[in-house]
N, C-alpha and C. Protein backbone atom coordinates (compact mmCIF):
# COMPACT_ATOMS: atom_id res chain seq x y z
N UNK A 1 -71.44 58.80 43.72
CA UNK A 1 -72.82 58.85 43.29
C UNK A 1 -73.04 57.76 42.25
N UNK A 2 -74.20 57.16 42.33
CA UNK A 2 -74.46 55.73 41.54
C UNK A 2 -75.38 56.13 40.59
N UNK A 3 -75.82 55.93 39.66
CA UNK A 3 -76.51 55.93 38.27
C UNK A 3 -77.34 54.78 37.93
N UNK A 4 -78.75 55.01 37.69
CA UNK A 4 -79.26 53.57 37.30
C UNK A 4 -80.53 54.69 36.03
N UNK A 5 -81.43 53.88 35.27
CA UNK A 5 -82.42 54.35 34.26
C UNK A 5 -83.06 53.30 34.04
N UNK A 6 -84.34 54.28 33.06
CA UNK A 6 -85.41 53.21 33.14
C UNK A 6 -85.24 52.79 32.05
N UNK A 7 -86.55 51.92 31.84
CA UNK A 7 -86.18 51.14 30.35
C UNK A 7 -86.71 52.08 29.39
N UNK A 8 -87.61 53.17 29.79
CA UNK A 8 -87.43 54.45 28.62
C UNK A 8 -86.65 55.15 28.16
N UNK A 9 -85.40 55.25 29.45
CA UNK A 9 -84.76 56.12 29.39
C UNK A 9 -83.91 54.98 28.06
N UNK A 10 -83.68 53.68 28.47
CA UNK A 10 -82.76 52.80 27.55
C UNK A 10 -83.52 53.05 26.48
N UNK A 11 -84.27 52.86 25.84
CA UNK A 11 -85.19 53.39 24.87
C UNK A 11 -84.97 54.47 23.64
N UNK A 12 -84.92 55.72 24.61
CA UNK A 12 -84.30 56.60 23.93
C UNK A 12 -83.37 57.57 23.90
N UNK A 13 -82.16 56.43 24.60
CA UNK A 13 -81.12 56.76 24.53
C UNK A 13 -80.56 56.25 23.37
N UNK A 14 -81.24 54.79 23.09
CA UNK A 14 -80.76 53.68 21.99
C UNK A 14 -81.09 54.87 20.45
N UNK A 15 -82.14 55.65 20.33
CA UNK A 15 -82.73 56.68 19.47
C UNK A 15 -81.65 58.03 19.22
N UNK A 16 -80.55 57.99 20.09
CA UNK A 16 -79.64 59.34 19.76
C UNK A 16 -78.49 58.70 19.00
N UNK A 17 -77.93 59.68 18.34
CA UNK A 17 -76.90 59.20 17.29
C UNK A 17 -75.84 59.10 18.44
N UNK A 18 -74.66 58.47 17.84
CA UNK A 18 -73.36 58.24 18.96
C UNK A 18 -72.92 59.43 19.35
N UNK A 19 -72.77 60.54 18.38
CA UNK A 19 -72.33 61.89 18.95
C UNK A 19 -73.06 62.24 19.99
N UNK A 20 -74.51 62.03 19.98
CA UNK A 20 -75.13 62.46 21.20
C UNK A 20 -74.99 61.74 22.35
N UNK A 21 -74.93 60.47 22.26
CA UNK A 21 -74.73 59.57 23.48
C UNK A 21 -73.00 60.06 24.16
N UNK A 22 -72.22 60.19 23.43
CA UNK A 22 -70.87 60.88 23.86
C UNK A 22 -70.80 61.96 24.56
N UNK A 23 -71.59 62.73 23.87
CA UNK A 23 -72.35 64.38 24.46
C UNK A 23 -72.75 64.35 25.91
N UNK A 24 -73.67 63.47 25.97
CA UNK A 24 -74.34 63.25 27.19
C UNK A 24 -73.48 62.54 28.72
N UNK A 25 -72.59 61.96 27.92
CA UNK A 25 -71.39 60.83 28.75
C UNK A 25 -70.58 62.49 29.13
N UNK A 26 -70.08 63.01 28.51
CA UNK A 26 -69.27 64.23 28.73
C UNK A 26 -70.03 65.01 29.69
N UNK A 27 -71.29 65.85 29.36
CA UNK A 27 -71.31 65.95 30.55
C UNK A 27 -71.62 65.79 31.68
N UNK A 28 -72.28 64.52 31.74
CA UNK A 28 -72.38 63.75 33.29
C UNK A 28 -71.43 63.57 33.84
N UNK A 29 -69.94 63.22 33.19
CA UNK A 29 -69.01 62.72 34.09
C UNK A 29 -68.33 63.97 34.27
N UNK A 30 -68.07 65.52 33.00
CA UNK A 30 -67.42 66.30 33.87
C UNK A 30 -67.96 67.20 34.71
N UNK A 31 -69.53 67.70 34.83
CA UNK A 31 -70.32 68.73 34.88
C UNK A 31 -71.29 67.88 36.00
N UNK A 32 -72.40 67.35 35.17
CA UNK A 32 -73.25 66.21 36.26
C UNK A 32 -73.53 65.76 37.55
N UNK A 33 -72.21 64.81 37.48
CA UNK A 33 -71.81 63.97 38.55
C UNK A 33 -70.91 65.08 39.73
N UNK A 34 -70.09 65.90 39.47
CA UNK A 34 -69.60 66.38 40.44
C UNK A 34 -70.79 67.43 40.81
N UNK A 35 -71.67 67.75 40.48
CA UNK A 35 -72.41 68.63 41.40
C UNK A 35 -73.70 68.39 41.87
N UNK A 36 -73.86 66.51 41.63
CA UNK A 36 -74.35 65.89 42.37
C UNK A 36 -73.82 65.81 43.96
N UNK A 37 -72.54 65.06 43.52
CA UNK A 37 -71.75 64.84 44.98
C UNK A 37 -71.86 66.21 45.87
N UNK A 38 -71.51 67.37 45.09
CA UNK A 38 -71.75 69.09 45.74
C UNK A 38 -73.34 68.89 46.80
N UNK A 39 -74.53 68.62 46.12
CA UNK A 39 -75.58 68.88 46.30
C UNK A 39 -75.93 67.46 47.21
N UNK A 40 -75.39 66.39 47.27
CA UNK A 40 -75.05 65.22 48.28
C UNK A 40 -74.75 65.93 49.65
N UNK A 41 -73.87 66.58 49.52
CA UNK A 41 -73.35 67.16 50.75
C UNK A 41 -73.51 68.52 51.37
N UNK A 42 -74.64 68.74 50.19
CA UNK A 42 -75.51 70.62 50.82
C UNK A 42 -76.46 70.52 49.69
N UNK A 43 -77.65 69.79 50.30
CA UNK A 43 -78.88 70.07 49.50
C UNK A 43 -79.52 71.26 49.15
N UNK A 44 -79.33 72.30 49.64
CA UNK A 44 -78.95 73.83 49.38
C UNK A 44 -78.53 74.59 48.31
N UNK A 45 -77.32 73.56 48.19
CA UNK A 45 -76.20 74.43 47.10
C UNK A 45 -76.85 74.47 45.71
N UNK A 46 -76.14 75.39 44.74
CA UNK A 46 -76.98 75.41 43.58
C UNK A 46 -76.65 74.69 42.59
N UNK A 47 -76.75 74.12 41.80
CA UNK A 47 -76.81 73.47 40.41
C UNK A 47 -76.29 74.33 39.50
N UNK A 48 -74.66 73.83 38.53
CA UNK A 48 -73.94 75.01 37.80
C UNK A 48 -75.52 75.34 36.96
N UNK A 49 -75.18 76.57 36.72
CA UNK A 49 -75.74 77.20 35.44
C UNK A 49 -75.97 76.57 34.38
N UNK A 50 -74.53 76.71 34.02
CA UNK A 50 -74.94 75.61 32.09
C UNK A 50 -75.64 74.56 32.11
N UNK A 51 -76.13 73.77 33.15
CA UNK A 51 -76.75 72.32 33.09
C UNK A 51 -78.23 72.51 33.23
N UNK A 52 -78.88 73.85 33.74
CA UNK A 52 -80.05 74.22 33.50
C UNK A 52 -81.34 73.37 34.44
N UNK A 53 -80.02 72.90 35.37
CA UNK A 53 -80.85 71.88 36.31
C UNK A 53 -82.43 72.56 37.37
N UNK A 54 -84.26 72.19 37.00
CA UNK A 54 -84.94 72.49 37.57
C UNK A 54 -85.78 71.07 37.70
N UNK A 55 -86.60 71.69 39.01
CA UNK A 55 -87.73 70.79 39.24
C UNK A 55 -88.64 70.95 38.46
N UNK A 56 -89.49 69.34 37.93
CA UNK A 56 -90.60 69.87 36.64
C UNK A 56 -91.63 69.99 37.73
N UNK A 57 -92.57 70.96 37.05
CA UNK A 57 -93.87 71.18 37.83
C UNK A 57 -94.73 70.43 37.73
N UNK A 58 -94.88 70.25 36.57
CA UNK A 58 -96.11 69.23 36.18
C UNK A 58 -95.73 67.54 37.06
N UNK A 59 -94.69 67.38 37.25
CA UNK A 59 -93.77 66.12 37.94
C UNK A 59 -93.60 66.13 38.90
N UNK A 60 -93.66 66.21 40.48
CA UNK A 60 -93.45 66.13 41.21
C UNK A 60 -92.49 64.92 41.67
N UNK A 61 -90.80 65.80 42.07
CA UNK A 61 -89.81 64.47 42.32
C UNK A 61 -89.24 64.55 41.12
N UNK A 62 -89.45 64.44 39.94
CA UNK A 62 -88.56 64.59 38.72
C UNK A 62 -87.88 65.86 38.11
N UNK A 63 -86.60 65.95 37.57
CA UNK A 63 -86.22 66.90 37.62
C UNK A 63 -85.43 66.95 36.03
N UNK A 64 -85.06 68.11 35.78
CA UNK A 64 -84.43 68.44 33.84
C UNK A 64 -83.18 68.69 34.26
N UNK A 65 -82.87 68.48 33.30
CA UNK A 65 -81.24 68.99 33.07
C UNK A 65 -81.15 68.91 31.02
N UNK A 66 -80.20 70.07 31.13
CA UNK A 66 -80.11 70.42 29.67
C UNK A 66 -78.67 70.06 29.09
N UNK A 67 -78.69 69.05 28.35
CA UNK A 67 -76.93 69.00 28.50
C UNK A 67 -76.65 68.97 26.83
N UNK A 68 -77.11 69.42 26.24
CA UNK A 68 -76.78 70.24 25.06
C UNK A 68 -77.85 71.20 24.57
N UNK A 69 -77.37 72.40 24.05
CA UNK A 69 -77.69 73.50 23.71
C UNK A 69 -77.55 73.78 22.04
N UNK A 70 -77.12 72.51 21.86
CA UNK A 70 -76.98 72.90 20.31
C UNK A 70 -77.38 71.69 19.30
N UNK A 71 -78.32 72.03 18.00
CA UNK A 71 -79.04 71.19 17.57
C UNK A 71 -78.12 69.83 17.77
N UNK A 72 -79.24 68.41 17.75
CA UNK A 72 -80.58 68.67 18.25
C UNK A 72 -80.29 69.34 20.08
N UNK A 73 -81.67 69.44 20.27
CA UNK A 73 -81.44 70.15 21.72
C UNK A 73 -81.36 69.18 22.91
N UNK A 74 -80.47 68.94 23.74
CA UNK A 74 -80.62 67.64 24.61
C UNK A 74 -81.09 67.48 26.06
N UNK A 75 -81.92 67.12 26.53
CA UNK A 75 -82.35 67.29 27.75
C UNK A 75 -82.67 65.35 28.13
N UNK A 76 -82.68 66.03 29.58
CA UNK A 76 -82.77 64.46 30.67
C UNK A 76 -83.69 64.77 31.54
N UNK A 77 -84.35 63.96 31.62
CA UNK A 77 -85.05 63.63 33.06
C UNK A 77 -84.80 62.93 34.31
N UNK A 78 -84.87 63.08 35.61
CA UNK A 78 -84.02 62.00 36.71
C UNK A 78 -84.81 62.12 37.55
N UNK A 79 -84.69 61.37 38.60
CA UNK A 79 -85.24 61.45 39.97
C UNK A 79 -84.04 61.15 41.66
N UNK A 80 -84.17 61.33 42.22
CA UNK A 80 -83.18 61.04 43.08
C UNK A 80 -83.49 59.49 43.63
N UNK A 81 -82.72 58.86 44.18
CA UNK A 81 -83.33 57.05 44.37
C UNK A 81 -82.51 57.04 45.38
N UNK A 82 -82.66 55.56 46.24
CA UNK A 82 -81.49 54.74 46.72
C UNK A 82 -81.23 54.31 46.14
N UNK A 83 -79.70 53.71 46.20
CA UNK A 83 -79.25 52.57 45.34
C UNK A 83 -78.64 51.93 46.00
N UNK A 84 -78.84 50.70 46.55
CA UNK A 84 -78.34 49.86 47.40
C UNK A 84 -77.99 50.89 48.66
N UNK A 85 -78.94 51.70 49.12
CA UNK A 85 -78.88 52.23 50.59
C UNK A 85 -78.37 53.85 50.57
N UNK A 86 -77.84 54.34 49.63
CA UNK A 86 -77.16 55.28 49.32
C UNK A 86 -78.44 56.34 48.62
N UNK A 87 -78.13 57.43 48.28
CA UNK A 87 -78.45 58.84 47.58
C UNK A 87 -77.77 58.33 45.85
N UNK A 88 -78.51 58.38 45.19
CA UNK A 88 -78.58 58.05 43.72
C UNK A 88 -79.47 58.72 42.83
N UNK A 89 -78.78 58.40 41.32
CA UNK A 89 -80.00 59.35 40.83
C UNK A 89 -80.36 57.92 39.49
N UNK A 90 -81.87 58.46 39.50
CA UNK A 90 -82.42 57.29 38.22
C UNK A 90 -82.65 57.97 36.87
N UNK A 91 -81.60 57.66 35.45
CA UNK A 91 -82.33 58.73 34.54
C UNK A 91 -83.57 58.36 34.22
N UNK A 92 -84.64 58.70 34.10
CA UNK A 92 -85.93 58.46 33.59
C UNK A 92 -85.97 58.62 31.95
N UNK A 93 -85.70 59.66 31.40
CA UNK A 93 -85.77 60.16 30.37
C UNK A 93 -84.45 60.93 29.61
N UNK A 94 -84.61 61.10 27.86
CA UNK A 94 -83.17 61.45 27.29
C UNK A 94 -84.15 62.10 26.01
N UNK A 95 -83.57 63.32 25.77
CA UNK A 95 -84.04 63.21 23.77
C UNK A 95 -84.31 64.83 23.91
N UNK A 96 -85.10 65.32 23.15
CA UNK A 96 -85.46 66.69 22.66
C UNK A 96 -86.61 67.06 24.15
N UNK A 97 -87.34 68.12 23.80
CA UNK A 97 -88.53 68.59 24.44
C UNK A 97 -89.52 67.37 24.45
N UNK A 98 -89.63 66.81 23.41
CA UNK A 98 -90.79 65.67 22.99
C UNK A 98 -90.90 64.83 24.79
N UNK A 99 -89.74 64.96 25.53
CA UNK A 99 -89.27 63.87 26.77
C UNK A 99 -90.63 64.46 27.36
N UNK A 100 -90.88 65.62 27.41
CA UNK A 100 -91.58 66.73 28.73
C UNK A 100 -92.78 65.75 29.01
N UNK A 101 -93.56 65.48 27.25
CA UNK A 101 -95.14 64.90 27.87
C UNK A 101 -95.26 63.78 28.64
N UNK A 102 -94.08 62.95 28.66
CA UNK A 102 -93.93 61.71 29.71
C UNK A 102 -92.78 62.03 30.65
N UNK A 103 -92.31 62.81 31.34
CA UNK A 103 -91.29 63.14 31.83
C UNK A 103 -90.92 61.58 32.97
């Protein structure tokens, strides 16, 4: 699974302290990414729990994920993409609740 973001998402990602940017690296690569590949191969299957993965309503196509639970609170925004021909995901968005009004 390939990874690309926008320049908001670069934005305010550049806005989280390093602990959080580490935070976020942790769990995309242990949590994230493997249940992407899961959901690659059974669009069906469910999304672990702890990652809190839903479709936004107000968004159509964009979707949350919660990948810290403990101050500050951390959430992402994504969308699914090609990437060079393939199933990919684009982060759109990174930071507190504040992400929601521009998701």
């Amino acid at each position: 699974m390939r990874f690309t973001w926008s320049d908001r998402f670069a934005g305010d990602r550049r806005r989280l302290s390093d602990a959080e940017r580490a935070r976020f690296r942790a769990v995309v690569r242990d949590d994230f990414h493997p249940a992407c590949e899961r959901r690659r191969a059974d669009p069906s299957g469910a999304w672990p729990t702890k990652l809190r993965v839903r479709a936004i309503q107000s968004a159509p196509g964009i979707w949350e994920m919660t990948w810290s639970f403990a101050g500050p609170d951390g959430r992402a925004t994504f969308e699914w993409v090609a990437i060079d021909g393939e199933p990919g995901i684009r982060w759109r968005r990174i930071g507190g609740h504040a992400i929601f009004g521009e998701p």
